[in-house]
N, C-alpha and C. Protein backbone atom coordinates (compact mmCIF):
# COMPACT_ATOMS: atom_id res chain seq x y z
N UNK A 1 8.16 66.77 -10.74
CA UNK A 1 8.76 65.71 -9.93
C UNK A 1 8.23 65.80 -8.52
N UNK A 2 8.74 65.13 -7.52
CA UNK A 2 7.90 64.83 -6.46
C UNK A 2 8.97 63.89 -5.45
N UNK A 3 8.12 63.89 -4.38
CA UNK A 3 9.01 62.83 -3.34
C UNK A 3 10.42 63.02 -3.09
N UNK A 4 10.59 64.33 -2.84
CA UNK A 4 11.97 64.38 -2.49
C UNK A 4 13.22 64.96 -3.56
N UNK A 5 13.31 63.82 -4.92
CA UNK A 5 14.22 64.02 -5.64
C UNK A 5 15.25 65.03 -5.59
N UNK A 6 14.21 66.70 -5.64
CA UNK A 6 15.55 67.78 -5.60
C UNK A 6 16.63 67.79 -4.69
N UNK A 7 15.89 67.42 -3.36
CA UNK A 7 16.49 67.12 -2.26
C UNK A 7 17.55 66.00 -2.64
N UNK A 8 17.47 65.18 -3.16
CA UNK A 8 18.67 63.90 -2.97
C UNK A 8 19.50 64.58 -4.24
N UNK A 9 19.00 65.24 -5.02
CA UNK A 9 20.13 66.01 -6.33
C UNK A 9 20.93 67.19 -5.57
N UNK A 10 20.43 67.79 -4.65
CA UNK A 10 21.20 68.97 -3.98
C UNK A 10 22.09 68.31 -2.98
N UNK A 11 21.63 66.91 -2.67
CA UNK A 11 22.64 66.78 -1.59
C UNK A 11 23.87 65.90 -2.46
N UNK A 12 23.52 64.97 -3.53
CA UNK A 12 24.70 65.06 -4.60
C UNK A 12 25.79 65.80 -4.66
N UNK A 13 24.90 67.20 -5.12
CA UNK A 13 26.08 67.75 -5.66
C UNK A 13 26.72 68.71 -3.99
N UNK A 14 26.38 68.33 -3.21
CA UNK A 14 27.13 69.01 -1.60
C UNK A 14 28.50 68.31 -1.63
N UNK A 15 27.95 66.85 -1.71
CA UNK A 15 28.93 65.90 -1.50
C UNK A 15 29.75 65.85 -2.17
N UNK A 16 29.79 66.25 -3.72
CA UNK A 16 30.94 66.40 -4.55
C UNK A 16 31.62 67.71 -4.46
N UNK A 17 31.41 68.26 -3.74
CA UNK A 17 32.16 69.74 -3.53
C UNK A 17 33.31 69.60 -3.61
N UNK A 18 34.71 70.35 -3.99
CA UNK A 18 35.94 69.89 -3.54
C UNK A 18 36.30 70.94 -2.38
N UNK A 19 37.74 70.52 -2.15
CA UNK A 19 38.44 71.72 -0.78
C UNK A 19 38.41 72.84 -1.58
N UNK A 20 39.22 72.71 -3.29
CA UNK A 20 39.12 74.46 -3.81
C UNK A 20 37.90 75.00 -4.03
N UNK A 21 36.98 73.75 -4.61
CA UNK A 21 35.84 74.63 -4.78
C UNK A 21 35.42 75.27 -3.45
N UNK A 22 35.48 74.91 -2.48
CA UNK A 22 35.20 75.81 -1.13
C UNK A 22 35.94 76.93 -1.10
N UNK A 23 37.09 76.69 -1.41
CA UNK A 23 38.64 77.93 -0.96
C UNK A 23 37.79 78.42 -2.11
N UNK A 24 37.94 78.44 -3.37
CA UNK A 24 37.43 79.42 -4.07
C UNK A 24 36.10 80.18 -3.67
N UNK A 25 34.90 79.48 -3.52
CA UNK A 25 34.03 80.34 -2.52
C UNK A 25 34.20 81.20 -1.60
N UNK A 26 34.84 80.67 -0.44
CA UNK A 26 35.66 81.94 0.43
C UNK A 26 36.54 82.74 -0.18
N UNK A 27 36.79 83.00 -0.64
CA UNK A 27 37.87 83.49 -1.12
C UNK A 27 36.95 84.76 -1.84
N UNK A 28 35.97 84.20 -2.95
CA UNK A 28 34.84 85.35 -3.33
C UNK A 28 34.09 85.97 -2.38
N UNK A 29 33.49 85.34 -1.12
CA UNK A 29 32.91 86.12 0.23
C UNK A 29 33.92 86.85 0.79
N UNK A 30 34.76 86.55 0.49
CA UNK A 30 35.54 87.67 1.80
C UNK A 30 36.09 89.12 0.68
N UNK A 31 36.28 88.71 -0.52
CA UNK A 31 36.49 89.68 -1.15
C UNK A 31 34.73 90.53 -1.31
N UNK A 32 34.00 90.18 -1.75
CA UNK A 32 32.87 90.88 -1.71
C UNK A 32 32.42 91.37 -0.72
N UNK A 33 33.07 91.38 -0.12
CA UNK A 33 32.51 92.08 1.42
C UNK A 33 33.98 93.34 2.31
N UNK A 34 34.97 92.70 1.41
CA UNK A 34 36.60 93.80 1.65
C UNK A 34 36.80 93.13 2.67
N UNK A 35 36.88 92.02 3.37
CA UNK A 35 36.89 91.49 4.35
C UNK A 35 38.45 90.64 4.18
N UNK A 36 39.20 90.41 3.11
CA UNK A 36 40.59 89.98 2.82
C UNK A 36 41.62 90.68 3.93
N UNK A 37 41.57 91.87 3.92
CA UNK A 37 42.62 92.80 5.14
C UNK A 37 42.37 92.03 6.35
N UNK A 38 41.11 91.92 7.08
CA UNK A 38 41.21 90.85 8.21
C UNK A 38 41.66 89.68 8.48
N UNK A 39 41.98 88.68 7.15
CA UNK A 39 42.28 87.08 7.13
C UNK A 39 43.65 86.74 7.21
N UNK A 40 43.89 87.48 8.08
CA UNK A 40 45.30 86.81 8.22
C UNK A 40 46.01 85.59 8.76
N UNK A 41 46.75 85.29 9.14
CA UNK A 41 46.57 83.77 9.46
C UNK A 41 46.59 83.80 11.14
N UNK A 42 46.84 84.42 11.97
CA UNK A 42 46.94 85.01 13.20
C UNK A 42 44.65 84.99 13.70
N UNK A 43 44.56 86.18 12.87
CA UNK A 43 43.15 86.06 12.83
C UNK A 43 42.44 84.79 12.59
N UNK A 44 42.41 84.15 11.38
CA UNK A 44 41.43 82.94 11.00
C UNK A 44 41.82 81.91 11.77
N UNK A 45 42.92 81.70 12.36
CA UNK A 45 43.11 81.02 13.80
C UNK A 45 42.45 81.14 14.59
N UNK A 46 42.63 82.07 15.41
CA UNK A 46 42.14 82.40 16.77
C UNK A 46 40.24 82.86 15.87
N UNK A 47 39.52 82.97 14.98
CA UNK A 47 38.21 82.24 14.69
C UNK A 47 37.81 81.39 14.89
N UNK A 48 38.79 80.22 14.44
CA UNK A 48 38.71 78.88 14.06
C UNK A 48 38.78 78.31 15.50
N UNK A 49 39.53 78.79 16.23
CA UNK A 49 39.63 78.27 17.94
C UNK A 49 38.05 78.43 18.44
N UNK A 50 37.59 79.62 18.08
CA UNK A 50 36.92 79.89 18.76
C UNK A 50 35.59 79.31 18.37
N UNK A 51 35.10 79.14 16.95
CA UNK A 51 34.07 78.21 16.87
C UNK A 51 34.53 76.66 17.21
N UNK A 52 35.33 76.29 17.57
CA UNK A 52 36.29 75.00 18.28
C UNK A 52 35.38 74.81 19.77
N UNK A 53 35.28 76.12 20.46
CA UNK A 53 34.83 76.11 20.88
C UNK A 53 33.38 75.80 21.48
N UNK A 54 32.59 76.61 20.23
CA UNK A 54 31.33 76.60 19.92
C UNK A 54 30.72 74.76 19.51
N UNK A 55 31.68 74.00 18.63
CA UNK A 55 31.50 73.03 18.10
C UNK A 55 31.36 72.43 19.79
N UNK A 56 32.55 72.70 20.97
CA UNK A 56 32.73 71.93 22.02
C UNK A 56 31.69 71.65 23.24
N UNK A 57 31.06 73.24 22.84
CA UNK A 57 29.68 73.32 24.01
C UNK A 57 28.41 72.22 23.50
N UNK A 58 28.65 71.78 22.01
CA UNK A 58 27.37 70.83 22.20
C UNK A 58 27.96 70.13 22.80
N UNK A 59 29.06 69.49 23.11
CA UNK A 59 29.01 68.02 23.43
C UNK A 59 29.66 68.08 25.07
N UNK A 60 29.62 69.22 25.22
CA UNK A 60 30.29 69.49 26.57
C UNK A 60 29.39 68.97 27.90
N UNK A 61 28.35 68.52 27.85
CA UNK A 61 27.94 67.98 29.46
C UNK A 61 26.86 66.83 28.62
N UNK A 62 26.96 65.92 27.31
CA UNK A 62 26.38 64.94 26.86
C UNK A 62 27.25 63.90 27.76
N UNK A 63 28.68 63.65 27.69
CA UNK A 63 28.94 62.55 28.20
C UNK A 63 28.76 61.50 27.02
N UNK A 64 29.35 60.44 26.85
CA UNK A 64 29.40 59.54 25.63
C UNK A 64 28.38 59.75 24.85
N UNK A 65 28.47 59.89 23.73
CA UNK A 65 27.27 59.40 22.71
C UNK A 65 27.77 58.64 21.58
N UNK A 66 26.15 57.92 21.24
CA UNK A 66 26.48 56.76 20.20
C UNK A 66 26.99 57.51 19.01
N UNK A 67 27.26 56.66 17.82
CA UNK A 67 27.54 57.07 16.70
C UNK A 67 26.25 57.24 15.90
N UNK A 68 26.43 57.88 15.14
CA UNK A 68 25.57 59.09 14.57
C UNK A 68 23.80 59.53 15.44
N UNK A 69 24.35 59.72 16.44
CA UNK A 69 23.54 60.30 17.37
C UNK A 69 22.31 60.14 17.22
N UNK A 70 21.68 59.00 17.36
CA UNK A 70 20.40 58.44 17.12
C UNK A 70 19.49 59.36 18.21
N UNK A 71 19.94 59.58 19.22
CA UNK A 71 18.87 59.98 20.56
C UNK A 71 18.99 61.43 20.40
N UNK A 72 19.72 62.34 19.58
CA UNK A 72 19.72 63.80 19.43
C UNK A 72 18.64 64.15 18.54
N UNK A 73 17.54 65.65 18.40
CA UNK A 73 17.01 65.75 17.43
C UNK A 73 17.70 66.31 16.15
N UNK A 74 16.93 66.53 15.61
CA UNK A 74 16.99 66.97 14.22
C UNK A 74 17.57 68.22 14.44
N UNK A 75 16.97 69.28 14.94
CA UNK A 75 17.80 70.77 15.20
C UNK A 75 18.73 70.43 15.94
N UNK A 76 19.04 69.22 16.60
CA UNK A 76 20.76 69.54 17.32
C UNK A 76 21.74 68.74 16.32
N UNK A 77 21.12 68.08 15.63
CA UNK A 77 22.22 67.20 14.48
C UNK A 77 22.31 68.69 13.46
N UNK A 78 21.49 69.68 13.24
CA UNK A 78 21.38 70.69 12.45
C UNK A 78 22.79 71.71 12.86
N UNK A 79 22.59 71.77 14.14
CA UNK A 79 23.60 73.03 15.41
C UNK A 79 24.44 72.20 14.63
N UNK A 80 25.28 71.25 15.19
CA UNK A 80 26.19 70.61 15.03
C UNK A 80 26.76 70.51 13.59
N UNK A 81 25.96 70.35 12.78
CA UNK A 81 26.38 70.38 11.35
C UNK A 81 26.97 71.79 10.86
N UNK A 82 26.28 72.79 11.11
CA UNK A 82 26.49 74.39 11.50
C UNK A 82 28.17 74.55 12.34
N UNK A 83 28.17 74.38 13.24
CA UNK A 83 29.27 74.45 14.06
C UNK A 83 30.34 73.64 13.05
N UNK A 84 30.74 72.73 12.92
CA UNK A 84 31.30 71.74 11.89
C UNK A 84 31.91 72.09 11.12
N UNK A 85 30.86 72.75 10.02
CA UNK A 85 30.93 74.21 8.97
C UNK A 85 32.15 74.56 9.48
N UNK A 86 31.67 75.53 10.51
CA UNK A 86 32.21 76.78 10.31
C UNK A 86 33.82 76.50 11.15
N UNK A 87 34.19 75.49 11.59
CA UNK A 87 35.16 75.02 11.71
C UNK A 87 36.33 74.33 10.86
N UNK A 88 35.61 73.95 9.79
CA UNK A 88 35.94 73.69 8.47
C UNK A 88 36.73 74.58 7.42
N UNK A 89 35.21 75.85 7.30
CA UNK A 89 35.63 76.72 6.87
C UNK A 89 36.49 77.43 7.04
N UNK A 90 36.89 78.04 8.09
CA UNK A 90 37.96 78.43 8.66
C UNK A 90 39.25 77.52 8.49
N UNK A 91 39.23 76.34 8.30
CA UNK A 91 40.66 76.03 8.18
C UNK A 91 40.74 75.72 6.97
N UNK A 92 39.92 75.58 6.32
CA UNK A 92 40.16 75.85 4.55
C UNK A 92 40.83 77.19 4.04
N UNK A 93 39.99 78.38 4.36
CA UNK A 93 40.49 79.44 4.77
C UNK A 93 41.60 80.21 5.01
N UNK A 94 42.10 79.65 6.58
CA UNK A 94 43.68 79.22 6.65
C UNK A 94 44.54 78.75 6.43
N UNK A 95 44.07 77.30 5.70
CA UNK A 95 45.65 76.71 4.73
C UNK A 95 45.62 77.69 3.53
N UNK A 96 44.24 78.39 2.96
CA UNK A 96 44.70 79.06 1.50
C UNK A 96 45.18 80.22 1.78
N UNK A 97 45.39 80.92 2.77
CA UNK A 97 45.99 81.91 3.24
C UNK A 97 47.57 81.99 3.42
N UNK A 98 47.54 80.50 3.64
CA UNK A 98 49.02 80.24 4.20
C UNK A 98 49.67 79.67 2.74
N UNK A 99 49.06 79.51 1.82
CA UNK A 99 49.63 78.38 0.79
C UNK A 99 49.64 77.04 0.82
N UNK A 100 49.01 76.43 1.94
CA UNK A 100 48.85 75.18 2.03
C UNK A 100 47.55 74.41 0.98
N UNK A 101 48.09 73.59 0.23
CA UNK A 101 47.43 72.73 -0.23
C UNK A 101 46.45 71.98 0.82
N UNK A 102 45.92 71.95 1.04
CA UNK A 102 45.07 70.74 2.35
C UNK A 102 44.92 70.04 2.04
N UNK A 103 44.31 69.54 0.68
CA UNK A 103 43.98 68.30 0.63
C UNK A 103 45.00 67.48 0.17
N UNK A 104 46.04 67.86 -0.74
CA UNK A 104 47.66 67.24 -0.82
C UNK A 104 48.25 67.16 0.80
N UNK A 105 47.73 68.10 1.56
CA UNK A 105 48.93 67.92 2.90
C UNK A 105 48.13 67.08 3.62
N UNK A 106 46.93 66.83 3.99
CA UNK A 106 46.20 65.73 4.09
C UNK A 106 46.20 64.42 3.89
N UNK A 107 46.42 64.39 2.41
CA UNK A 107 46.58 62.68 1.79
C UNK A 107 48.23 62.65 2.23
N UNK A 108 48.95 63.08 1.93
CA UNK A 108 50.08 63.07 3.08
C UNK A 108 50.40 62.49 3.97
N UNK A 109 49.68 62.87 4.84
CA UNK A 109 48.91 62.77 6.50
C UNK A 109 49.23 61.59 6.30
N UNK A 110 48.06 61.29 6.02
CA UNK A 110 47.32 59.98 5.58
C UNK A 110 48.39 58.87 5.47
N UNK A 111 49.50 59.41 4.27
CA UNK A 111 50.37 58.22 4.33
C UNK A 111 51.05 57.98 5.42
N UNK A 112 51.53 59.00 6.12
CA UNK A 112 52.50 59.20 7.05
C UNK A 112 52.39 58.37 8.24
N UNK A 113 50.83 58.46 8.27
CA UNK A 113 50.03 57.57 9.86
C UNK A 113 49.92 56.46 9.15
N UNK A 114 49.57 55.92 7.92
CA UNK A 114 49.61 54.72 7.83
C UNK A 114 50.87 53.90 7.93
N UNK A 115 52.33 54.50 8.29
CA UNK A 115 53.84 54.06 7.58
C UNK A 115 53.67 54.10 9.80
N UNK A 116 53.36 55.29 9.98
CA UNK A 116 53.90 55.00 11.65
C UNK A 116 52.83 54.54 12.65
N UNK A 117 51.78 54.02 12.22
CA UNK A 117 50.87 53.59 13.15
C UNK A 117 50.21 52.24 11.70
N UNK A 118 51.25 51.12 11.52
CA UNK A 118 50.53 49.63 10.90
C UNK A 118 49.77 49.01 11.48
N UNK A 119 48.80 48.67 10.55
CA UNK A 119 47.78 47.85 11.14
C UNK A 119 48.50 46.25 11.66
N UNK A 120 47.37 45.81 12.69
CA UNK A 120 47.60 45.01 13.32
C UNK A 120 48.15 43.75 13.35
């Protein structure tokens, strides 16, 4: 094959990932590494703040930017995707730590803002 293809099949199956299939991934890294004693919910917080952070310094002296950042390169749409991650991860992380469903407490959400913020 040729022209790409694997590439548009790997990014397929990214996109179909679910929240457990992630929680289940973490969940195997942190055990393969004995790294479970650290994840507490106190800890994967104050992580999660802190690449919050990291996510904040890209955009910290841009000043407006368009939507999907046409004028950024490729390695800073890359940073950013990276940072994102690992902001993600971490709170995947932390709801399965805590017992939170996310993606049930999410669609939730979801209804909740649609019942107290109606459209126009």
């Amino acid at each position: 094959m040729g022209g790409g293809g694997e590439e548009v099949a790997a990014e397929d199956r990214a996109m179909e990932i679910s929240l457990k299939d992630l929680s289940r991934k973490l969940e195997e890294f942190a055990k393969a590494r004995d790294w479970e004693k650290y994840h507490s919910p106190r800890n994967l917080l104050l992580a999660m703040v802190g690449e919050v952070g990291e996510l904040s310094e890209i955009f910290q002296w841009k000043g407006e930017v368009d939507r999907g950042l046409p004028n950024w390169e490729a390695s800073d749409k890359e940073h950013l995707g990276e940072e994102l991650s690992d902001v993600l991860l971490y709170l995947i992380r932390l709801a399965d730590i805590c017992g939170i469903d996310l993606a049930d407490a999410a669609s939730k959400k979801i209804v909740k803002n649609a019942i107290k913020y109606p459209p126009n």
